[in-house]
C-alpha atoms as a PDB file:
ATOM      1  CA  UNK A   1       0.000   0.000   0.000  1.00  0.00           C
ATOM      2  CA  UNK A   2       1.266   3.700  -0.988  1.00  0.00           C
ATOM      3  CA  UNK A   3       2.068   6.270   2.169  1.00  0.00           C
ATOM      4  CA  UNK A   4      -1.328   8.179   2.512  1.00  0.00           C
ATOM      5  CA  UNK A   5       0.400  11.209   1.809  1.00  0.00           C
ATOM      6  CA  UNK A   6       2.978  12.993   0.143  1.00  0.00           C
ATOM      7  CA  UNK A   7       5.448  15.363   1.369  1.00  0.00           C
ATOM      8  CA  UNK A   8       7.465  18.490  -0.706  1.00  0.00           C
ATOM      9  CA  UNK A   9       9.943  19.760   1.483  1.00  0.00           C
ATOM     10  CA  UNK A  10      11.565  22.164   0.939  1.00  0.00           C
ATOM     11  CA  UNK A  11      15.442  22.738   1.581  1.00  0.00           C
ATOM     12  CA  UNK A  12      15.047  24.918   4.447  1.00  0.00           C
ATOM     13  CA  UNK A  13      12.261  26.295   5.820  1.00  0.00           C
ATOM     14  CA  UNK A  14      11.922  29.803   5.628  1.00  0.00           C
ATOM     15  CA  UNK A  15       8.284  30.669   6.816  1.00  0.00           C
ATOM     16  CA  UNK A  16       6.594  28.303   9.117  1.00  0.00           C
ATOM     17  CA  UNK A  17       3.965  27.696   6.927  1.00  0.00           C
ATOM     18  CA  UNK A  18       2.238  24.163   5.731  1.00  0.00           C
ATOM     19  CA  UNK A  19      -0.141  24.058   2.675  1.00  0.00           C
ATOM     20  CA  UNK A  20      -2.230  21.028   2.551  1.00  0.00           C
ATOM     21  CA  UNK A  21      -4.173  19.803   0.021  1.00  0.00           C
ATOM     22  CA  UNK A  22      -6.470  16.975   1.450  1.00  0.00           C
ATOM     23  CA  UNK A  23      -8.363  16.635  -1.770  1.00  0.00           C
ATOM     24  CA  UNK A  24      -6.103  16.158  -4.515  1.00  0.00           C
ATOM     25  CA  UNK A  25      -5.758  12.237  -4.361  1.00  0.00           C
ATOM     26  CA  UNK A  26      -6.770  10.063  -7.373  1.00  0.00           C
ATOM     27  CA  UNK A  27      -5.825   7.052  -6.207  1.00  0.00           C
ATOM     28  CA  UNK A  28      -7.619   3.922  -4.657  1.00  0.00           C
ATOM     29  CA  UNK A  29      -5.939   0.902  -2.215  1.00  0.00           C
ATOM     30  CA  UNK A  30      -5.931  -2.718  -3.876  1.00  0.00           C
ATOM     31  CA  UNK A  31      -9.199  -4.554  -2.777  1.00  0.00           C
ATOM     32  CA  UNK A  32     -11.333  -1.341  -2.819  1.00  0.00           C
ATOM     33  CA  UNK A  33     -11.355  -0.205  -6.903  1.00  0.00           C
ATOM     34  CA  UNK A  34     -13.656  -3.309  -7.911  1.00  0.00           C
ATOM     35  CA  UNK A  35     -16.318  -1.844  -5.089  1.00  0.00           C
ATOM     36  CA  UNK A  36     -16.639   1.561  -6.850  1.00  0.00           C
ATOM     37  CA  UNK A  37     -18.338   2.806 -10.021  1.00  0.00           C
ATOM     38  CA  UNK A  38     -15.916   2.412 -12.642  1.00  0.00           C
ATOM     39  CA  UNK A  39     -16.416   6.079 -13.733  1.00  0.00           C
ATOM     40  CA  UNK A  40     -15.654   6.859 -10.405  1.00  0.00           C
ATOM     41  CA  UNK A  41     -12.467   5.455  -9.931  1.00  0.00           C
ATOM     42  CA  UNK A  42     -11.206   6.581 -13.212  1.00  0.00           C
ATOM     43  CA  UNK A  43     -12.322  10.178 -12.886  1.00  0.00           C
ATOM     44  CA  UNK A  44     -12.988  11.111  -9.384  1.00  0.00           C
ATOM     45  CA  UNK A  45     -15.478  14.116 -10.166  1.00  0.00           C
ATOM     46  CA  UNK A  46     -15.223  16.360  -6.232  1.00  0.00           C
ATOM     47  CA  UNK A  47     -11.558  16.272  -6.552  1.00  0.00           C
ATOM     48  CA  UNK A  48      -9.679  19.283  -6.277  1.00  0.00           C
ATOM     49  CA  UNK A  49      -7.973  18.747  -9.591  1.00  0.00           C
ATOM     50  CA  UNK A  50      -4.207  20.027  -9.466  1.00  0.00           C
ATOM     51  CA  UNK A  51      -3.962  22.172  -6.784  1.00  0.00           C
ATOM     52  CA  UNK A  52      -0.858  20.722  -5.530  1.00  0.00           C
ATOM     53  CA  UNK A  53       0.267  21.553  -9.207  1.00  0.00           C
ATOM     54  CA  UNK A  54      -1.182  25.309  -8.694  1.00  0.00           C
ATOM     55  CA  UNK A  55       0.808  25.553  -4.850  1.00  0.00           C
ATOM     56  CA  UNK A  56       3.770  23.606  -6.606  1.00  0.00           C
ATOM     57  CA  UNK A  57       6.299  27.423  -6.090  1.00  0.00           C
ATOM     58  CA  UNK A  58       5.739  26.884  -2.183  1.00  0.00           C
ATOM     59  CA  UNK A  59       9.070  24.908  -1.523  1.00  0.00           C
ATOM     60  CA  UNK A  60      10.545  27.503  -3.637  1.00  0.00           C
ATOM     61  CA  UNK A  61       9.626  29.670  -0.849  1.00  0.00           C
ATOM     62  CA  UNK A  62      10.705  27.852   1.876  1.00  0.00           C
ATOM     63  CA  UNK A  63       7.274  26.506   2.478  1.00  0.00           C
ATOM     64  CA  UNK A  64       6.420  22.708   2.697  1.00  0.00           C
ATOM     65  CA  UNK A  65       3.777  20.919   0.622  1.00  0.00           C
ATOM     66  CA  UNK A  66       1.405  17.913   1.874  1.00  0.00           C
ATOM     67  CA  UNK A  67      -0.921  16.388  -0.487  1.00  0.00           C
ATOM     68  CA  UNK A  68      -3.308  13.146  -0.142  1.00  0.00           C
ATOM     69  CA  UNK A  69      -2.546  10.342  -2.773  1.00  0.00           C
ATOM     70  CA  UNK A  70      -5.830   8.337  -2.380  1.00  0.00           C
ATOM     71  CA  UNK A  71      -9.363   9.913  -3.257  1.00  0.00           C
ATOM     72  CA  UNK A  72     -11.601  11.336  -0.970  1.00  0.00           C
ATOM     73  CA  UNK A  73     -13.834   8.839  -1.423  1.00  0.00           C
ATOM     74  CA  UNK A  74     -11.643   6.578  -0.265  1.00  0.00           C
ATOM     75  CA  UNK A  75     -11.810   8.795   2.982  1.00  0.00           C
ATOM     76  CA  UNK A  76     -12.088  12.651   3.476  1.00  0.00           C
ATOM     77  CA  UNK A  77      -9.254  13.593   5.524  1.00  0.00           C
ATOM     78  CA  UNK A  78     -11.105  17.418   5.884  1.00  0.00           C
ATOM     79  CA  UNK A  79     -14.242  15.551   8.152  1.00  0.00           C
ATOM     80  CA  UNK A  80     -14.732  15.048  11.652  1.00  0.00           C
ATOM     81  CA  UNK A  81     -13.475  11.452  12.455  1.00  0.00           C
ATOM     82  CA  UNK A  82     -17.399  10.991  14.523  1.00  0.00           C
ATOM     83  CA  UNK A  83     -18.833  11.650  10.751  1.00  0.00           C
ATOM     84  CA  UNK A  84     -20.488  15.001  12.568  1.00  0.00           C
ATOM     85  CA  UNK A  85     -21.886  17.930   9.374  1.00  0.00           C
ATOM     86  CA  UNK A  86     -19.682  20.678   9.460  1.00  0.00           C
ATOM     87  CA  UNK A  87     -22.547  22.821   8.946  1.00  0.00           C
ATOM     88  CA  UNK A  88     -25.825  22.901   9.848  1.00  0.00           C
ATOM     89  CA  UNK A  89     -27.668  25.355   7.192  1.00  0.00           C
ATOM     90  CA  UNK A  90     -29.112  22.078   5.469  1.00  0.00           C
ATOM     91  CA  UNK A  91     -26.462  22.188   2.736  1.00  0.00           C
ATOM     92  CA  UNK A  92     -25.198  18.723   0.910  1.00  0.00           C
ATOM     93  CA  UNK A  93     -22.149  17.862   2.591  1.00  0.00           C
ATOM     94  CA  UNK A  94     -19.788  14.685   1.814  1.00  0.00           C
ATOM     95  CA  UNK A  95     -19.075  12.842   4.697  1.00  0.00           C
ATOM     96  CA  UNK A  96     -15.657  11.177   5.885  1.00  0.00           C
ATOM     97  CA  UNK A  97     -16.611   7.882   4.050  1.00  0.00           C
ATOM     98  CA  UNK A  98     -19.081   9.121   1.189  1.00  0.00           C
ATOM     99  CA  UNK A  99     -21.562   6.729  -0.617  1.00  0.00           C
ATOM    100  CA  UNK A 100     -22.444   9.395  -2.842  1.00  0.00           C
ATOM    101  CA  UNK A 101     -20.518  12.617  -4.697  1.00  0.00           C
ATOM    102  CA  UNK A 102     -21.821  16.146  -4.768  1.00  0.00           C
ATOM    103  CA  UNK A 103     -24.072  15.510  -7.602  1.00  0.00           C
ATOM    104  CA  UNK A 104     -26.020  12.438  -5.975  1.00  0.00           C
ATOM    105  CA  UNK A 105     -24.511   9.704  -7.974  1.00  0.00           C
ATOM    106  CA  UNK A 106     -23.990   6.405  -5.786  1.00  0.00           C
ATOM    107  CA  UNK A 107     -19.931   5.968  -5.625  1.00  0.00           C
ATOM    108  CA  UNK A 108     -20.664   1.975  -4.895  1.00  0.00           C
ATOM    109  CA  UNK A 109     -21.453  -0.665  -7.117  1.00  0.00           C
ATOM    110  CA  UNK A 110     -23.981  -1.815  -5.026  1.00  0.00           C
ATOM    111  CA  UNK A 111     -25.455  -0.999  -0.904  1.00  0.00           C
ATOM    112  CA  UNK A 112     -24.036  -4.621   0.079  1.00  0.00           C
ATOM    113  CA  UNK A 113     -20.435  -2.879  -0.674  1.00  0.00           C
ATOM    114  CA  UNK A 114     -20.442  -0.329   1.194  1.00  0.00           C
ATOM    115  CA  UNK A 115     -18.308   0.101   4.295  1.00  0.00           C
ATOM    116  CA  UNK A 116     -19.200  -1.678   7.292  1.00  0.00           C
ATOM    117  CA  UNK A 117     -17.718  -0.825  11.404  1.00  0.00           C
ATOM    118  CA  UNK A 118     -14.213  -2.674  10.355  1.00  0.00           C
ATOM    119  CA  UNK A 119     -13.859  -1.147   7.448  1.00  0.00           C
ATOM    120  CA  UNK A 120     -14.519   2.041   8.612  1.00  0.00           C
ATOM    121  CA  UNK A 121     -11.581   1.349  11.305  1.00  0.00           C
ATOM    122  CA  UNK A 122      -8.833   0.469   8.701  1.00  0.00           C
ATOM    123  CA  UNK A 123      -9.372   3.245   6.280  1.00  0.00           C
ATOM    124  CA  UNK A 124      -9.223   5.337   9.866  1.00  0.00           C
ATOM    125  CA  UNK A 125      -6.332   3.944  10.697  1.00  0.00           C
ATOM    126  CA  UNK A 126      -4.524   3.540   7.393  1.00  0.00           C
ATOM    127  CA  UNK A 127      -5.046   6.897   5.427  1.00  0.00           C
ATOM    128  CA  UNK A 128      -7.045   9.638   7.775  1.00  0.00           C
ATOM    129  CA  UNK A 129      -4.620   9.434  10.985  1.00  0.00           C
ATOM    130  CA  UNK A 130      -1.123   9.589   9.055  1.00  0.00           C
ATOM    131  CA  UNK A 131      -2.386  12.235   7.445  1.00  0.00           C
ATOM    132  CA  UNK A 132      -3.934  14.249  10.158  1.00  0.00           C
ATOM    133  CA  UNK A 133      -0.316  13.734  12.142  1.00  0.00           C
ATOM    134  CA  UNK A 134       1.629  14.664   9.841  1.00  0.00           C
ATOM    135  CA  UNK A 135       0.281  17.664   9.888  1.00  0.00           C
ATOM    136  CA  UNK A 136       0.583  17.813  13.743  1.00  0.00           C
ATOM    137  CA  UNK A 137       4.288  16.966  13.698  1.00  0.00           C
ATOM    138  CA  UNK A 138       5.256  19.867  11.038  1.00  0.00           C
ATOM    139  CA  UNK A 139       3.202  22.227  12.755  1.00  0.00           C
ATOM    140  CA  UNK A 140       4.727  21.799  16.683  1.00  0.00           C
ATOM    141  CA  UNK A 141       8.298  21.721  14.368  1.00  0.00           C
ATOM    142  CA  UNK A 142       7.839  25.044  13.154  1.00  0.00           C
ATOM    143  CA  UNK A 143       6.051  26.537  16.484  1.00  0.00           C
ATOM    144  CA  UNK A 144       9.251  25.369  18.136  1.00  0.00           C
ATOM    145  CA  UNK A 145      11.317  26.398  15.665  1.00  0.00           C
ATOM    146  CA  UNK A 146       9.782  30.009  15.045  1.00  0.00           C
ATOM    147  CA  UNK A 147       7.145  30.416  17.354  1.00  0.00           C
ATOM    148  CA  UNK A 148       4.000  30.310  15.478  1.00  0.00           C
ATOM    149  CA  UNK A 149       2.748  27.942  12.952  1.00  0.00           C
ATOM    150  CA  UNK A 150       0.243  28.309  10.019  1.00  0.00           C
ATOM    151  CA  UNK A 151      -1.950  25.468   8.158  1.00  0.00           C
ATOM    152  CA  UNK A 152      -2.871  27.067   5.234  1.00  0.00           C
ATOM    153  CA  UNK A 153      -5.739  24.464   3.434  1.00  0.00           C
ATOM    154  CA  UNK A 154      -5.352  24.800  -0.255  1.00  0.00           C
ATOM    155  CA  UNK A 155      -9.078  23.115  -1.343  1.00  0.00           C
ATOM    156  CA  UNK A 156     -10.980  23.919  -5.116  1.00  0.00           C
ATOM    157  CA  UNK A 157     -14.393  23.850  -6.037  1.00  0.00           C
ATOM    158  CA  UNK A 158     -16.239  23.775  -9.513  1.00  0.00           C
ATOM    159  CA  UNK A 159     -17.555  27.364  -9.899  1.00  0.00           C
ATOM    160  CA  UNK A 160     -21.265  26.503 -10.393  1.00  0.00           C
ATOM    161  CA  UNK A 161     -21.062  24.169  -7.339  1.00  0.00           C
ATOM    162  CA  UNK A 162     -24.967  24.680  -5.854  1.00  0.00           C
ATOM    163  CA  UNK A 163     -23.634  26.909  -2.968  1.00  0.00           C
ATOM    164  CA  UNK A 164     -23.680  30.181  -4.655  1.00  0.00           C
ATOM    165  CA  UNK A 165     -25.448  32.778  -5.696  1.00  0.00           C
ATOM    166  CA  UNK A 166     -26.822  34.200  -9.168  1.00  0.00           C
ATOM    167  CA  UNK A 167     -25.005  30.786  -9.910  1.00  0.00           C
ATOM    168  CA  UNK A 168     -21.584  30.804  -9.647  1.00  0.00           C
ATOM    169  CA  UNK A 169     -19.668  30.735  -6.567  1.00  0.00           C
ATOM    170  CA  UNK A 170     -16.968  33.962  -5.786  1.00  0.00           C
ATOM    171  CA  UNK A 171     -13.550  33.179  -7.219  1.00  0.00           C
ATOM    172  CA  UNK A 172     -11.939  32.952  -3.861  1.00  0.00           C
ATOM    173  CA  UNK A 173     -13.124  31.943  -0.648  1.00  0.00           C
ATOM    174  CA  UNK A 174     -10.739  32.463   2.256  1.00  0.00           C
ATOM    175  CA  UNK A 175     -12.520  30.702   5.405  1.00  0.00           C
ATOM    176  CA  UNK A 176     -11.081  31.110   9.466  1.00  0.00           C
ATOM    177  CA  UNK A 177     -14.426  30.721  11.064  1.00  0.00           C
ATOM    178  CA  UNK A 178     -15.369  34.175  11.390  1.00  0.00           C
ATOM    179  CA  UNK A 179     -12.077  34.749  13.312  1.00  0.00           C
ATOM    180  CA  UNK A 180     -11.852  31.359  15.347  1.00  0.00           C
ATOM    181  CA  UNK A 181      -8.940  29.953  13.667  1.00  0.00           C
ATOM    182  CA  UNK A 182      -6.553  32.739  12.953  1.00  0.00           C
ATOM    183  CA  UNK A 183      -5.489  35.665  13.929  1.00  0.00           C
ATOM    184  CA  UNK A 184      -7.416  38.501  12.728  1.00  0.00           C
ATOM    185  CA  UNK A 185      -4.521  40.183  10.566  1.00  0.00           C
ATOM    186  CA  UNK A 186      -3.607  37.184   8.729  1.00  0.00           C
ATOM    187  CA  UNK A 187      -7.128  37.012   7.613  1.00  0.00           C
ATOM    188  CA  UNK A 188      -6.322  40.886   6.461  1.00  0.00           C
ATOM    189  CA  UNK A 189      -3.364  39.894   4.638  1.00  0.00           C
ATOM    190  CA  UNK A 190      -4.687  37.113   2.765  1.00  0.00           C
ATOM    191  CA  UNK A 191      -7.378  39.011   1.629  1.00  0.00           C
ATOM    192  CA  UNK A 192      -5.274  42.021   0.801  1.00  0.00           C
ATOM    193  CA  UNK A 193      -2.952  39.885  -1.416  1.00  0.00           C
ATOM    194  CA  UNK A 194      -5.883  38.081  -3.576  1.00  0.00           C
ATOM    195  CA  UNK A 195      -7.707  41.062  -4.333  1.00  0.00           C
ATOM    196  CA  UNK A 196      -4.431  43.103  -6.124  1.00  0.00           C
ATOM    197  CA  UNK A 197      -5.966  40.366  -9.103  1.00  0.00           C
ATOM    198  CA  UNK A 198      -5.944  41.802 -12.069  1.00  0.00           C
ATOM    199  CA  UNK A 199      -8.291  39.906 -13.445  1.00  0.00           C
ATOM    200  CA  UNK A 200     -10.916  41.186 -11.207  1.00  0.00           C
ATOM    201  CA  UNK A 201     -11.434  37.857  -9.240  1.00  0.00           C
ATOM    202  CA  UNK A 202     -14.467  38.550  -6.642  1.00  0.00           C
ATOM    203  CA  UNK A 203     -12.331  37.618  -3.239  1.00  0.00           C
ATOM    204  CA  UNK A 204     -15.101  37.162   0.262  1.00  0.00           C
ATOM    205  CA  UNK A 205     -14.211  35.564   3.433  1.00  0.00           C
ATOM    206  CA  UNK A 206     -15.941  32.738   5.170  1.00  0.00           C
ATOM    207  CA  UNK A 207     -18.947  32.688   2.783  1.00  0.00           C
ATOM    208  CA  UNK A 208     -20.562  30.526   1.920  1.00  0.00           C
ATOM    209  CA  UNK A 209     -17.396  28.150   3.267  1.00  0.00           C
ATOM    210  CA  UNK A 210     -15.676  28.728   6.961  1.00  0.00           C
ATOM    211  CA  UNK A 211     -12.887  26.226   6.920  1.00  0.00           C
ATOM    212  CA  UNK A 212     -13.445  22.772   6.962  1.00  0.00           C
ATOM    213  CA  UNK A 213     -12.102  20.357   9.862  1.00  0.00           C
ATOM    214  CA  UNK A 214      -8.795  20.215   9.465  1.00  0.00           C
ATOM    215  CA  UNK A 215      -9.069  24.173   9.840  1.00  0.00           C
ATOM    216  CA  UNK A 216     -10.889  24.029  12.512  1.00  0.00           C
ATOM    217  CA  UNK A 217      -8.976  21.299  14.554  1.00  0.00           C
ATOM    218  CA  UNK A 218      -5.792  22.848  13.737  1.00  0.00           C
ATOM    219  CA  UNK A 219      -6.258  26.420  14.601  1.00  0.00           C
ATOM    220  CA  UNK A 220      -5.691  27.343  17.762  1.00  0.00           C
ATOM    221  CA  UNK A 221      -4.254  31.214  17.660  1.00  0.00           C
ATOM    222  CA  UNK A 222      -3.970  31.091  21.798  1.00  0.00           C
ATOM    223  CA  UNK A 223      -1.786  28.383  21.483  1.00  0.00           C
ATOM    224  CA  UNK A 224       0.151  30.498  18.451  1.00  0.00           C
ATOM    225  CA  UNK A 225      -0.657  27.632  15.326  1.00  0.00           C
ATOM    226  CA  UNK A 226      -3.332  29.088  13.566  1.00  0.00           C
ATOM    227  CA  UNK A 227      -5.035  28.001   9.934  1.00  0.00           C
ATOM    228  CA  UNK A 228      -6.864  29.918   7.289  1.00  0.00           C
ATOM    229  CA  UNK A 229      -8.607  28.195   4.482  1.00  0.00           C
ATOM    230  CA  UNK A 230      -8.448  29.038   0.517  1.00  0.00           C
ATOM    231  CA  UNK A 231     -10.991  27.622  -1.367  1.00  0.00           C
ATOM    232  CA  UNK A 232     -10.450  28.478  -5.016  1.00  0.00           C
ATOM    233  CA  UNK A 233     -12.967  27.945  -7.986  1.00  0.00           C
ATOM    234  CA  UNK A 234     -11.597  25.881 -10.481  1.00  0.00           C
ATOM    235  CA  UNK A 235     -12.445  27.738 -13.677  1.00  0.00           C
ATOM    236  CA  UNK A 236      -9.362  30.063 -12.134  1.00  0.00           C
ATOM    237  CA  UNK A 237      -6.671  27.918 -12.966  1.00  0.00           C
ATOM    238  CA  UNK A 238      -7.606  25.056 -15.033  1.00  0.00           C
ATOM    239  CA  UNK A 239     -10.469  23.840 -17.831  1.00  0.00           C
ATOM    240  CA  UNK A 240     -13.295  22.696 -16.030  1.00  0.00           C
ATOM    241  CA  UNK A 241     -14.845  21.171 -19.139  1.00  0.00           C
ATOM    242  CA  UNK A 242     -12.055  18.503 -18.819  1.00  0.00           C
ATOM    243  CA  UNK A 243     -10.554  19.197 -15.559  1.00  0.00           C
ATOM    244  CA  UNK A 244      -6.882  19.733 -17.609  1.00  0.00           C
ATOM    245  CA  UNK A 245      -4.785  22.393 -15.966  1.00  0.00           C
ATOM    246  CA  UNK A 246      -4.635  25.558 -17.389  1.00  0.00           C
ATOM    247  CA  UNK A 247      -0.572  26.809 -16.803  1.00  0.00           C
ATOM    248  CA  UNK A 248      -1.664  30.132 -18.723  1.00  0.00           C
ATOM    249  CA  UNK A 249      -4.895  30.494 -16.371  1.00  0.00           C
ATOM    250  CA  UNK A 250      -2.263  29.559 -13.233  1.00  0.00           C
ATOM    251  CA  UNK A 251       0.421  32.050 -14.121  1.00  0.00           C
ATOM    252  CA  UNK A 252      -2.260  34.670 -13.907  1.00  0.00           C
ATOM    253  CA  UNK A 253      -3.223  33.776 -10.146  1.00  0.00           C
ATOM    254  CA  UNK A 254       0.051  32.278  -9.492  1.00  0.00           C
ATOM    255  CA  UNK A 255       1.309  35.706  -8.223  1.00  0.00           C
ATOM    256  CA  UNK A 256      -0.806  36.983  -6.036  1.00  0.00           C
ATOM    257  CA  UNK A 257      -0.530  33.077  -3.964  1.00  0.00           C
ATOM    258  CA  UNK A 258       3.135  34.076  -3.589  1.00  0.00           C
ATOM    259  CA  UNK A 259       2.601  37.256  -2.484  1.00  0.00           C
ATOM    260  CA  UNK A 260       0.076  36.003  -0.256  1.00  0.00           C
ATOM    261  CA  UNK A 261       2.157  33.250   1.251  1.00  0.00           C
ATOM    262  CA  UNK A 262       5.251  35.801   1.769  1.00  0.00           C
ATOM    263  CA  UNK A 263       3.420  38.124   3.410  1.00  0.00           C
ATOM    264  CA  UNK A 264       1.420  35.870   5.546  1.00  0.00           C
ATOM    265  CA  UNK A 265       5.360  34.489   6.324  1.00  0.00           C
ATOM    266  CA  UNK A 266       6.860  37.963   7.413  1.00  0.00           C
ATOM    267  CA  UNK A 267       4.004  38.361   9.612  1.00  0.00           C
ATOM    268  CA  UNK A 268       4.424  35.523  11.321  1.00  0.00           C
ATOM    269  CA  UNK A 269       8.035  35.651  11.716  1.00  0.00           C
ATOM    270  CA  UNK A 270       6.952  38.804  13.510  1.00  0.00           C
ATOM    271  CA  UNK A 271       4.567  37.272  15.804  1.00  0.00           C
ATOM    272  CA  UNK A 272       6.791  34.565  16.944  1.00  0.00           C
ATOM    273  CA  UNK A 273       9.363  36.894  18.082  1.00  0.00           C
END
């Protein structure tokens, strides 16, 4: 079986920074491809197609990169392990071991194939915890190291996903819980950063998306580690008719992400001293 995760690190950390991208996985483990949907194994429709590709400059900055290799409907590393909703406004939500994607299409061949108590268990223990530690272990490195830590959760979302309005969804989503999981300021710089666009890319925080649970588990500003979500609509860097990526749409967004990240980095540096 593959590691549940893959690691870019850089040569030296320069900002203590982590960007994670929980949804990017393709993949599925030996013994659980013949249980899905064909069409769903070969083209996993609520992934976040090539963000890891998008974030791929961040160990130029100093900044590591953790991405999932197996799909999210293997698992979803972003849910509450007790399969809680993140959100209670009624919304469709996929759950940590979905039966079904966005759309409503059933991801198993058949209800006698889907996941029983000891299954459940295994893909706990073999793909959600190593994932969810990892990101534990670089965090309390870098707090110890600098200070103050930052998960920054790189996620994308098809732009007429059924959560916006007049419907499409804004460009960019930055999500901290209305202030729960971040500092204040970094929230400010973030925001600052996306909207110097020039494409004029409509930039909101925490609407109609907070921060999902790794956000939410990981930020803890009191305790100086704090996390700040990006969700990004897909249509901004890549073909969503095909789900290629777009390196001419990426270059175009590409710079503001740095600036964002570098600036998020210098203030940090600042607040561990």
């Amino acid at each position: 079986m593959h590691q549940p995760f893959i690691l870019n690190k850089p040569v030296q950390i320069k900002y203590p920074i982590l960007v994670s991208c929980p949804h990017v996985g393709t993949h599925f483990p030996k013994g659980l491809t013949e249980k899905f949907q064909t069409g769903h194994v070969e083209a996993p429709e609520d992934t976040d197609w090539h963000v890891h590709q998008l974030y791929n400059f961040s160990t130029g900055l100093g900044i590591p990169l953790l991405r999932s290799y197996y799909s999210r409907y293997v698992l979803d590393l972003n849910r509450p392990k007790t399969e809680e909703k993140l959100y209670q406004d009624g919304r469709v939500e996929s759950g940590l071991f979905p039966t079904h994607t966005f759309s409503g299409k059933a991801l198993y061949k058949n209800e006698q194939q889907i996941i029983g108590p000891e299954d459940k268990k295994d893909r706990l223990h073999n793909f959600y915890f190593p994932y969810h530690q990892q990101i534990s272990k670089i965090l309390m490195e870098m707090k110890n190291e600098f200070g103050v830590a930052l998960l920054l959760e790189a996620h994308s979302i098809k732009s007429d996903a059924p959560f916006g309005e007049e419907g499409r969804l804004p460009h960019l989503i930055l999500g901290n819980q209305e202030g729960v999981t971040c500092n204040p300021s970094l929230m400010g710089i973030a925001k600052t950063a996306l909207e110097q666009n020039e494409l004029g890319f409509k930039v909101v925080a925490n609407h109609p998306f907070k921060g999902g649970f790794l956000t939410r588990k990981f930020g803890r500003p009191e305790a100086s580690i704090h996390a700040l979500q990006l969700e990004m609509c897909q249509d901004v860097y890549m073909n969503e008719s095909d789900n290629s990526y777009s390196r001419e749409k990426a270059q175009k967004i590409e710079g503001n992400l740095i600036l964002m990240l570098e600036n998020l980095g210098r203030k940090l540096l600042e607040l561990g001293e």
